[in-house]
Protein backbone atom coordinates (compact mmCIF):
# COMPACT_ATOMS: atom_id res chain seq x y z
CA UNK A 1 -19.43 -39.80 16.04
CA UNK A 2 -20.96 -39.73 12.80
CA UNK A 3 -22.51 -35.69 13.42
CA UNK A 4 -18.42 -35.29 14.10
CA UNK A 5 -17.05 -36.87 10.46
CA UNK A 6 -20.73 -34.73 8.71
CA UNK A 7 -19.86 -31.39 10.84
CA UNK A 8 -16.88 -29.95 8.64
CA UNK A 9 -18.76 -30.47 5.44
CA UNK A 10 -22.60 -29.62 6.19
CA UNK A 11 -22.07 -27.61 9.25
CA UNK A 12 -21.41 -23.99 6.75
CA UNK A 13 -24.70 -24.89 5.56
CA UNK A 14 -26.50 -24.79 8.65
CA UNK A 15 -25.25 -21.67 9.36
CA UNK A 16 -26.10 -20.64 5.51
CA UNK A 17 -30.13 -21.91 6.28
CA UNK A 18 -30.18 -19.83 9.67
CA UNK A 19 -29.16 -17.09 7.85
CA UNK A 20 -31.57 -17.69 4.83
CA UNK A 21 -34.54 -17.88 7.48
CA UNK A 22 -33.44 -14.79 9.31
CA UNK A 23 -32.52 -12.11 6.44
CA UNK A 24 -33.53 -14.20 3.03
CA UNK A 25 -37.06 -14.81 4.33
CA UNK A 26 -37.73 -13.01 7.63
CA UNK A 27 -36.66 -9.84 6.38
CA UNK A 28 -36.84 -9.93 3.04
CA UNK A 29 -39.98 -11.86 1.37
CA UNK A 30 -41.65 -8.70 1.99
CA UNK A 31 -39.90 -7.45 -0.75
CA UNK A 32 -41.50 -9.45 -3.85
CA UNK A 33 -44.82 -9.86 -2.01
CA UNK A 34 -45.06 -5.91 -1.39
CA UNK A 35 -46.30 -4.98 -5.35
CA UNK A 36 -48.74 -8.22 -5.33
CA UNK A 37 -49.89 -6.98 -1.52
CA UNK A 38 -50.10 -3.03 -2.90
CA UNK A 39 -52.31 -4.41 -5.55
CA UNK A 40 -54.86 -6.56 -3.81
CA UNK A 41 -55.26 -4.19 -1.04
CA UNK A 42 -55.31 -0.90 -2.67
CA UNK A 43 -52.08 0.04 -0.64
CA UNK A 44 -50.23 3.75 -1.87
CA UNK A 45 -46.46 3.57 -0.94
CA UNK A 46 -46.31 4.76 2.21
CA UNK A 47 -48.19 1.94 4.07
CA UNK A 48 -45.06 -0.40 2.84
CA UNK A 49 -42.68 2.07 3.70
CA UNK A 50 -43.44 2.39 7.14
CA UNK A 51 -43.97 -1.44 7.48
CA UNK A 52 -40.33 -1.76 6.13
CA UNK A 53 -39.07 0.90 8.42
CA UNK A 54 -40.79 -0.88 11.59
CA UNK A 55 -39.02 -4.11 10.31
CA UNK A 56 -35.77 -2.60 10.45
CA UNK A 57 -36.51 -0.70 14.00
CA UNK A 58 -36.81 -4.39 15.25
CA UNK A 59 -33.79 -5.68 13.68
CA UNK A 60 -31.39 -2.80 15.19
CA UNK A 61 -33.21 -3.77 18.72
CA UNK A 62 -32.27 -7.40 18.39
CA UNK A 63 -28.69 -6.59 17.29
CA UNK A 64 -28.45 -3.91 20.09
CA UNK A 65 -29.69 -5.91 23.02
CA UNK A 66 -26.63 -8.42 21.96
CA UNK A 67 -24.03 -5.53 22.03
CA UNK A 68 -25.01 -3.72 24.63
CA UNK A 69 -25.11 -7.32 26.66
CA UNK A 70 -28.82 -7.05 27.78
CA UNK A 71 -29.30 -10.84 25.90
CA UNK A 72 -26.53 -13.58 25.60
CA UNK A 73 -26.17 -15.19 22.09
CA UNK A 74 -26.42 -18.55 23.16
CA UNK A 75 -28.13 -21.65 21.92
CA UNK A 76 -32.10 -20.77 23.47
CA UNK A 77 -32.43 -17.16 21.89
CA UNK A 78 -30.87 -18.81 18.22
CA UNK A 79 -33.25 -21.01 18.48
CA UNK A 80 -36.06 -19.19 20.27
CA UNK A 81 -35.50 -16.73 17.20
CA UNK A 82 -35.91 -19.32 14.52
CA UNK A 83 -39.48 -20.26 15.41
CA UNK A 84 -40.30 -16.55 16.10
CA UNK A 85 -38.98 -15.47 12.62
CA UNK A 86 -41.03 -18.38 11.07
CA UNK A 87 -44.37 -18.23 12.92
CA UNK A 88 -44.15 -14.36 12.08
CA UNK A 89 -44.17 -14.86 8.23
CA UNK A 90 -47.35 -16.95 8.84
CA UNK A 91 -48.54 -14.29 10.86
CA UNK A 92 -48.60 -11.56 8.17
CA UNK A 93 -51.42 -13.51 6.18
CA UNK A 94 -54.13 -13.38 8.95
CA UNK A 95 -55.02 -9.76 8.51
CA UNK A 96 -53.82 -6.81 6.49
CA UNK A 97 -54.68 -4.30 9.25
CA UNK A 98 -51.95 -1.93 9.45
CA UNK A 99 -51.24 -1.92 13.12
CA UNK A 100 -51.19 -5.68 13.04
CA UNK A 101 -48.41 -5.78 10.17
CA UNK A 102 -46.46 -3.14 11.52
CA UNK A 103 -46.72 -5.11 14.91
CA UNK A 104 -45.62 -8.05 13.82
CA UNK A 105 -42.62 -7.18 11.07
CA UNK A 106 -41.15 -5.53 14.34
CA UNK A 107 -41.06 -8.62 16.13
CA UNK A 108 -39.71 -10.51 13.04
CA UNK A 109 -37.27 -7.84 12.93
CA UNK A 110 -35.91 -8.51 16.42
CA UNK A 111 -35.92 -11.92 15.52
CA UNK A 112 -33.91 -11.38 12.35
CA UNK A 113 -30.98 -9.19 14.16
CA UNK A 114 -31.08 -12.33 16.74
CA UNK A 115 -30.73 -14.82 14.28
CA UNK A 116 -27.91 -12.90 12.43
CA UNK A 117 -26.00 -12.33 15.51
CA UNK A 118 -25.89 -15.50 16.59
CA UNK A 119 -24.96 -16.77 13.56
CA UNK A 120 -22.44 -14.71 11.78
CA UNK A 121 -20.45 -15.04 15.50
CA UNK A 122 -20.24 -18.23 15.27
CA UNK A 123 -19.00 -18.54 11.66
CA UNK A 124 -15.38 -18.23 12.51
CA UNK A 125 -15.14 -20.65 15.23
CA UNK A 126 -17.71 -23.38 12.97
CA UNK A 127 -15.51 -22.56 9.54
CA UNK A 128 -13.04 -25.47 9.11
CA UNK A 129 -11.85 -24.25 5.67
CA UNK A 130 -11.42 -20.56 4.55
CA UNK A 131 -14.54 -20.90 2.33
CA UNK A 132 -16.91 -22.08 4.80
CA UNK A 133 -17.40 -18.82 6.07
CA UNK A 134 -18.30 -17.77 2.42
CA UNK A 135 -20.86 -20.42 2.11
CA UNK A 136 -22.34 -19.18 5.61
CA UNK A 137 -22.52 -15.72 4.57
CA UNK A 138 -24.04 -16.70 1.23
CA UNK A 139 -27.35 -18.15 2.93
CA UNK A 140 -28.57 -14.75 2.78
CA UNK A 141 -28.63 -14.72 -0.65
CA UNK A 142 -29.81 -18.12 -0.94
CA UNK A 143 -32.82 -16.97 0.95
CA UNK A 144 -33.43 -13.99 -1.24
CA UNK A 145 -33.51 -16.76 -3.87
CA UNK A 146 -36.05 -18.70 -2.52
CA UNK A 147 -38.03 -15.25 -1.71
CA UNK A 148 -37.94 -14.36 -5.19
CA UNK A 149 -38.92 -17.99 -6.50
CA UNK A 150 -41.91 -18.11 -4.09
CA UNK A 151 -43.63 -15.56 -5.72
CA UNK A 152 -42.35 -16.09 -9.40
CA UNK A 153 -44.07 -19.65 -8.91
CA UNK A 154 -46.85 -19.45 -7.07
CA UNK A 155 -47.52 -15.72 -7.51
CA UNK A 156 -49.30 -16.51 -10.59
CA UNK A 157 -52.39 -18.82 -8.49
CA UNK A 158 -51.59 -18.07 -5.04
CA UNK A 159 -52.85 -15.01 -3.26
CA UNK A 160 -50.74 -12.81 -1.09
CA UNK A 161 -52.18 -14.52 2.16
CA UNK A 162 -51.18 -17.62 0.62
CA UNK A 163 -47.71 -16.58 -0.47
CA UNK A 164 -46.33 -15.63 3.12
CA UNK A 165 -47.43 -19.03 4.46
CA UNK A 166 -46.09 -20.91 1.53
CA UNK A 167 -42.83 -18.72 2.72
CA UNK A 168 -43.48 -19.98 6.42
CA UNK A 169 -43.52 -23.34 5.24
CA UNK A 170 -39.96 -23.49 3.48
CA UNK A 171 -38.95 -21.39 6.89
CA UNK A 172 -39.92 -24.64 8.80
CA UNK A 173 -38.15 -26.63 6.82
CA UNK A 174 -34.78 -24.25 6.67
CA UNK A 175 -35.61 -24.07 10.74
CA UNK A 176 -35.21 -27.82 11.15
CA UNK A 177 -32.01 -28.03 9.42
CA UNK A 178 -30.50 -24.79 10.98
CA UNK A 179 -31.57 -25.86 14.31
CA UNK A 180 -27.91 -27.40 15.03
CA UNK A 181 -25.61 -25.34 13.91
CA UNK A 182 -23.17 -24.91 16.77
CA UNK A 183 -23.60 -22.35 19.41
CA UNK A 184 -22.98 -22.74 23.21
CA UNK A 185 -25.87 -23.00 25.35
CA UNK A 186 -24.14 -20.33 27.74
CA UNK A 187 -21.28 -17.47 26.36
CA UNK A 188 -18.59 -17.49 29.05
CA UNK A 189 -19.05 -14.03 31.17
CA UNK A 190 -14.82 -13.79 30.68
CA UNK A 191 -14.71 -13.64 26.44
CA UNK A 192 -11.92 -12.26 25.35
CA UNK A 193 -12.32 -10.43 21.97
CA UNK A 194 -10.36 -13.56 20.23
CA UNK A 195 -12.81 -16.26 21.79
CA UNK A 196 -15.87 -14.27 20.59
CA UNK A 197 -15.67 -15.57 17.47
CA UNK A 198 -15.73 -12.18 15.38
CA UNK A 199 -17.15 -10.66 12.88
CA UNK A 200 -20.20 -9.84 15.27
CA UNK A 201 -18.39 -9.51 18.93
CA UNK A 202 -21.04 -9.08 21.72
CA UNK A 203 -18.49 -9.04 24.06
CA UNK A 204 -18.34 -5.42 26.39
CA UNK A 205 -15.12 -3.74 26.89
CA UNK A 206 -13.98 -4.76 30.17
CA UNK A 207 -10.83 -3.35 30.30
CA UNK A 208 -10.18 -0.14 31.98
CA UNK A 209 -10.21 3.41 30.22
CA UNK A 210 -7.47 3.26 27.64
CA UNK A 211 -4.90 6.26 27.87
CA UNK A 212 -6.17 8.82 25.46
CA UNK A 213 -2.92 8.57 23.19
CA UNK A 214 -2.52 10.16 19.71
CA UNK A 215 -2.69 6.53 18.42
CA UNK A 216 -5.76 6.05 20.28
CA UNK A 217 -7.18 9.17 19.52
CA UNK A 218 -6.57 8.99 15.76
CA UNK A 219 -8.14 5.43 15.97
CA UNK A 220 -11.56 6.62 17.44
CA UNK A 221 -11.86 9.24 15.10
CA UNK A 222 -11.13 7.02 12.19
CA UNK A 223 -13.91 4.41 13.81
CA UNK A 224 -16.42 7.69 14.17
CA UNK A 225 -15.88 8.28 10.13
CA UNK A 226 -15.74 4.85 9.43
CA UNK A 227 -19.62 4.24 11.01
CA UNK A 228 -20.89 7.64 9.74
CA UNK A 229 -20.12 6.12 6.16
CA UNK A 230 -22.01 2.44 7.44
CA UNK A 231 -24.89 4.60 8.56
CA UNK A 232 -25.43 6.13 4.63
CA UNK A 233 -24.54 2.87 3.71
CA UNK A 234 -27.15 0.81 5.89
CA UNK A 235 -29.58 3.75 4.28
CA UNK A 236 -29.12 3.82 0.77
CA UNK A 237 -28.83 0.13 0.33
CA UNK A 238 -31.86 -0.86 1.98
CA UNK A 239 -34.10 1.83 -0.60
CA UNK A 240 -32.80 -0.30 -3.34
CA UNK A 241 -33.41 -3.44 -1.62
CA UNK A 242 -36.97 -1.91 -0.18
CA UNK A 243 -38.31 -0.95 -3.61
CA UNK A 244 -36.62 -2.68 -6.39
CA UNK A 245 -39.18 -5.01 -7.43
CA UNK A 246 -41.86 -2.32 -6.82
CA UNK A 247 -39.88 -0.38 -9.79
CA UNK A 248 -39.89 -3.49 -11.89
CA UNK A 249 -43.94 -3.92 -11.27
CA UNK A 250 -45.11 -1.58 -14.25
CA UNK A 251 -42.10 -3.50 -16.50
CA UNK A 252 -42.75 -6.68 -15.87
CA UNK A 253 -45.81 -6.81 -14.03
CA UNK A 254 -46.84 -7.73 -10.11
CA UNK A 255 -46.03 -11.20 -10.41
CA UNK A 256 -43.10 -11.39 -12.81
CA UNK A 257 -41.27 -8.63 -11.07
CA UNK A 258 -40.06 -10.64 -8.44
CA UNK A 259 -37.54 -12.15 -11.39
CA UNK A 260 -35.75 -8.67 -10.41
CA UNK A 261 -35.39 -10.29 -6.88
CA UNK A 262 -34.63 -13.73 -7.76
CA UNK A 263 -31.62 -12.35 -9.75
CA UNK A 264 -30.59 -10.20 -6.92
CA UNK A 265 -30.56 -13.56 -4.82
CA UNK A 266 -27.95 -15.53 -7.12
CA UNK A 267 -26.00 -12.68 -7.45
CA UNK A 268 -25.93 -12.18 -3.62
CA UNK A 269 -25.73 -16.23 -2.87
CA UNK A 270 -22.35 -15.50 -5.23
CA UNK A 271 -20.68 -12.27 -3.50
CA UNK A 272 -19.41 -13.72 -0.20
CA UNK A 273 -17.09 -16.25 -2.04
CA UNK A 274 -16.12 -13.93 -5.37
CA UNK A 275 -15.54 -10.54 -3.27
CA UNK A 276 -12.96 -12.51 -0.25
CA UNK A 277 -11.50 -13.67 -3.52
CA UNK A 278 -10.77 -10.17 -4.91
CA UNK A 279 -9.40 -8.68 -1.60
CA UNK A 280 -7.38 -11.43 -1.38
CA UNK A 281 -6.03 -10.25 -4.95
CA UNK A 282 -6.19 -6.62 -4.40
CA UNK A 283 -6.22 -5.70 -1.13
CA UNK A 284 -9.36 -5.11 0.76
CA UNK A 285 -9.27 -1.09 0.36
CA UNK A 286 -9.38 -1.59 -3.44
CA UNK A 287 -11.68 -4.10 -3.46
CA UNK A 288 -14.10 -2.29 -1.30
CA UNK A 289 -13.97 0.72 -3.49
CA UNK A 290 -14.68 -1.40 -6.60
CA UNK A 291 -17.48 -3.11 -4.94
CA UNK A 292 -19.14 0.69 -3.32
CA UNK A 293 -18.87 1.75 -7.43
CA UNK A 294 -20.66 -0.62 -8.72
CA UNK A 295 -23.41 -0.41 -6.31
CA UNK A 296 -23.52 3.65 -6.83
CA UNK A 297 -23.83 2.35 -10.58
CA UNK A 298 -26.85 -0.07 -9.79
CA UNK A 299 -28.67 2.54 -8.38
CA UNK A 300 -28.45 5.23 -10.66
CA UNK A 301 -29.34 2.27 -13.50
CA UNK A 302 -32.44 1.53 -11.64
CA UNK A 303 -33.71 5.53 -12.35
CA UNK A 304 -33.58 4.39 -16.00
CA UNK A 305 -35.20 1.29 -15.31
CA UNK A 306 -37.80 1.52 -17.73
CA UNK A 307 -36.58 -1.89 -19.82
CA UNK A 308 -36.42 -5.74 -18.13
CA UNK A 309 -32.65 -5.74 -19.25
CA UNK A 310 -31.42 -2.66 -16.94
CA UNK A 311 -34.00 -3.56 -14.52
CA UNK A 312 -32.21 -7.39 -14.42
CA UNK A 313 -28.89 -5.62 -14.44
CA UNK A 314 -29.30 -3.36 -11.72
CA UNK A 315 -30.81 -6.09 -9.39
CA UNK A 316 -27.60 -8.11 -9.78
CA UNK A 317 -25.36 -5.13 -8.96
CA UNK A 318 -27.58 -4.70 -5.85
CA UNK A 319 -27.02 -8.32 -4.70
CA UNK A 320 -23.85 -8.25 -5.85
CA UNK A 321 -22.19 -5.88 -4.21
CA UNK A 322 -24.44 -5.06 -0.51
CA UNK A 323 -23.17 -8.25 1.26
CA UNK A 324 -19.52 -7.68 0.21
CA UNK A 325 -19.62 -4.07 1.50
CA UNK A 326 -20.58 -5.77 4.50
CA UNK A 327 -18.10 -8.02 4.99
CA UNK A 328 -15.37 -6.05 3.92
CA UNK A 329 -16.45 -2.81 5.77
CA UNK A 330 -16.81 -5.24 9.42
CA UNK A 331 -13.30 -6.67 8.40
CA UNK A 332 -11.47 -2.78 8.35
CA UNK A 333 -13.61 -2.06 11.41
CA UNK A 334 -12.24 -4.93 13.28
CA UNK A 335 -8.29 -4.48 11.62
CA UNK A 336 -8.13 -0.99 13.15
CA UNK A 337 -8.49 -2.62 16.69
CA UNK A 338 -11.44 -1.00 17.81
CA UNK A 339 -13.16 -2.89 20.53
CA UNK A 340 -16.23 -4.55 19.55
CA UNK A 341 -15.75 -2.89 16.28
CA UNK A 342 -18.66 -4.88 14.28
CA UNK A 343 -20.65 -4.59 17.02
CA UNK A 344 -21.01 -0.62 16.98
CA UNK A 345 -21.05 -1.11 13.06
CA UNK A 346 -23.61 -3.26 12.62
CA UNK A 347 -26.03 -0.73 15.11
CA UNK A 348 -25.06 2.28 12.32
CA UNK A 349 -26.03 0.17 9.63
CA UNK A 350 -29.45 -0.58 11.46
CA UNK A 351 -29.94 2.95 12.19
CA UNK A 352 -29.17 3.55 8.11
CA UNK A 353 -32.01 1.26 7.80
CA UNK A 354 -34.32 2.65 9.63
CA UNK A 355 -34.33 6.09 8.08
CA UNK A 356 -33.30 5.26 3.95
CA UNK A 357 -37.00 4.19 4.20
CA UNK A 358 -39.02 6.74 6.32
CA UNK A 359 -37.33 9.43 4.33
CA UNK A 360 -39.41 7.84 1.13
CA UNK A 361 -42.25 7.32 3.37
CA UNK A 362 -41.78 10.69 4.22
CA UNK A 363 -40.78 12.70 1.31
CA UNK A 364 -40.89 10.58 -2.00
CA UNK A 365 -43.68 7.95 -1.75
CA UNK A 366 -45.05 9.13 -5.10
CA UNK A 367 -41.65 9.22 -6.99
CA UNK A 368 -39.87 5.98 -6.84
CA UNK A 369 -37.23 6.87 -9.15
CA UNK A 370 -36.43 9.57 -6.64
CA UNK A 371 -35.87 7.66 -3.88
CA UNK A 372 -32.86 5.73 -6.25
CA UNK A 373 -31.44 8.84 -7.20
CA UNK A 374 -31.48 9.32 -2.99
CA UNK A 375 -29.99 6.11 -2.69
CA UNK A 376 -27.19 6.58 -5.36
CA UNK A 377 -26.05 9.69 -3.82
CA UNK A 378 -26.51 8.20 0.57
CA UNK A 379 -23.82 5.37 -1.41
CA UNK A 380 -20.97 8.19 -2.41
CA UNK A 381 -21.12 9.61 1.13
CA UNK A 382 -20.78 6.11 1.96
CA UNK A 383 -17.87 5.38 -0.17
CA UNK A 384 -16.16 8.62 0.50
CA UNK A 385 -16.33 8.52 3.88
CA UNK A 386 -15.27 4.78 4.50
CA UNK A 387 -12.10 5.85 1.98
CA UNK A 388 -11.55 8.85 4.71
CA UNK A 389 -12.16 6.67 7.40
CA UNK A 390 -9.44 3.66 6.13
CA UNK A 391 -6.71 6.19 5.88
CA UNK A 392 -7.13 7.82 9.04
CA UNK A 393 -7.30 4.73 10.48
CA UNK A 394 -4.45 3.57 8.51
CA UNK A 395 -5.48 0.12 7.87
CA UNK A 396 -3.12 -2.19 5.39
CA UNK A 397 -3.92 -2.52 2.41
């Protein structure tokens, strides 16, 4: 009885912690730690870049195993997924042999899409006011927070080994705290698109080949544009977020440059709540071509980040803006009717992630600034071909 009178108020939170340890910390503490790693162990920048890119591999394979129904989103994998996701941050310190790191952000990648999926499924049914879902979504900049303060503390006496299990440690404690939030320990085999609890439906399309109408057929190709644009979205995001603090290094030095991330994380922790505000306002098409601007903007200002103040600037336009484009891209997706329509999203966005990075692996390791210009111009196709993809689709504004 009294976990019933707590649930409405703390239960967002729960959610918000789940999502800290899965994206904030699973996914992203390699982020500030990378420059402080790249110095003690003589790394260039492709080692990190194909660490990243293995990170990402994982997380599309734990959010495609959920859509494509191979693994139920219940209760045992969230959880299950938690302690994996924490035990593999501890995991990085214990050697800095390639294979091993590669090996193991993998599995905390597949952990991470687990976690999310499980989570941001749930948030509808678990929201009891409008914001809640807000707060939930807003763990994942919380984490990036906490990322960012880990190593602005303790980067200054701790060593990198140290670092990731001081980040396993505040996992633990996020774990223990997340470890409730509401999921079912079985999903009904019969979920109808409405009891799935979207944004993330895992549910299959059970019904039987849909009449190839020009409705139908205009509403396909809309979905086709609209996940071709997610795809150079999911890719030119994650370069920013891959090596943002690795362009701040020579400005404000190994340790200090994870400031760059820190303000990234409030300015993320504050998007879910301020960007449902402005397509509230404005509608959600204007609002998600305000929000794709100002992230083409924060990339091109990182090129000319050669002072802390552009630098601090163009890490808040990157957590600004990456969650809302998120949310807001998922919510046309899912208004044009498409089945599973966050589902198949969410699996171009992975696949985004998987190559922004092995293209700078690939091609730019040595020029950083580059790989932002690359980013900046993977963001326009984005834009322009979500814009396409809402009018074909003819979504209301």
């Amino acid at each position: 009885m009294p976990d019933s009178i707590a649930r409405p108020s703390f239960t967002p939170v729960r959610g918000a912690l789940g999502l800290s340890v899965a994206m904030g910390m699973g996914r992203f503490f390699y982020t500030p730690a990378l420059p402080l790693m790249v110095a003690a162990l003589h790394w260039g920048s492709a080692p990190g870049a194909w660490i990243a890119t293995l990170n990402y591999v994982g997380y599309f394979i734990g959010t495609l195993v959920i859509a494509q129904g191979w693994v139920e989103p219940n209760r045992f994998v969230y959880r299950l997924s938690l302690i994996v996701s924490t035990l593999g941050l501890a995991a990085v310190a214990l050697t800095p042999n390639l294979i091993w790191q590669g090996g193991i952000r993998t599995i905390a990648g597949i952990a991470s899409g687990l976690i999310f999926v499980c989570v941001t499924q749930r948030i509808p049914a678990n929201s009891r006011k409008p914001r809640d879902g807000g707060i939930s979504y807003g763990g994942v900049g919380f984490g990036i927070l906490v990322s960012g303060a880990i190593v602005l503390a303790a980067g200054s006496f701790a060593d990198w080994r140290q670092l990731w299990l001081i980040c396993a440690a505040v996992s633990a404690l996020f774990t223990i705290i997340a470890w409730t939030w509401p999921i079912p320990a079985r999903i009904p085999q019969n979920t109808t698109p409405a009891e799935a609890a979207d944004p993330i439906k895992t549910d299959t399309d059970h019904s039987p080949t849909e009449e190839a109408t020009p409705f139908e057929a205009n509403r396909r190709r809309a979905m086709a544009i609209l996940s071709t644009g997610y795809f150079f979205q999911g890719g030119g995001y994650i370069i920013i977020g891959t090596y943002l603090v690795v362009l701040a290094g020579p400005v404000f030095g190994a340790t200090a440059a994870a400031s760059t991330w820190l303000i990234a994380g409030i300015a993320t922790a504050a998007s879910p709540l301020t960007w449902s505000a402005v397509a509230a306002r404005i509608g959600t098409v204007k609002a998600l071509t305000v929000c794709y601007c100002l992230q083409v903007f924060g990339a091109l200002l990182a090129v000319f980040g050669s002072s802390p103040v552009v630098l601090i600037i163009a890490a808040a336009l990157f957590g600004f803006t990456f969650i809302g484009v998120v949310m807001m891209t998922i919510g046309v997706g899912t208004q044009m009717g498409v089945a599973n329509a966050s589902a198949k999203l969410t699996s171009w966005y992975s696949i985004g992630q998987i190559v922004g990075p092995a293209i700078v692996a690939a091609a730019l390791s040595e020029h950083i600034a580059a790989a932002f210009i690359a980013s900046a111009i993977a963001l326009v196709i984005a834009m322009a071909l979500t814009l396409v993809g809402v009018l074909t689709g003819n979504v209301e504004r």
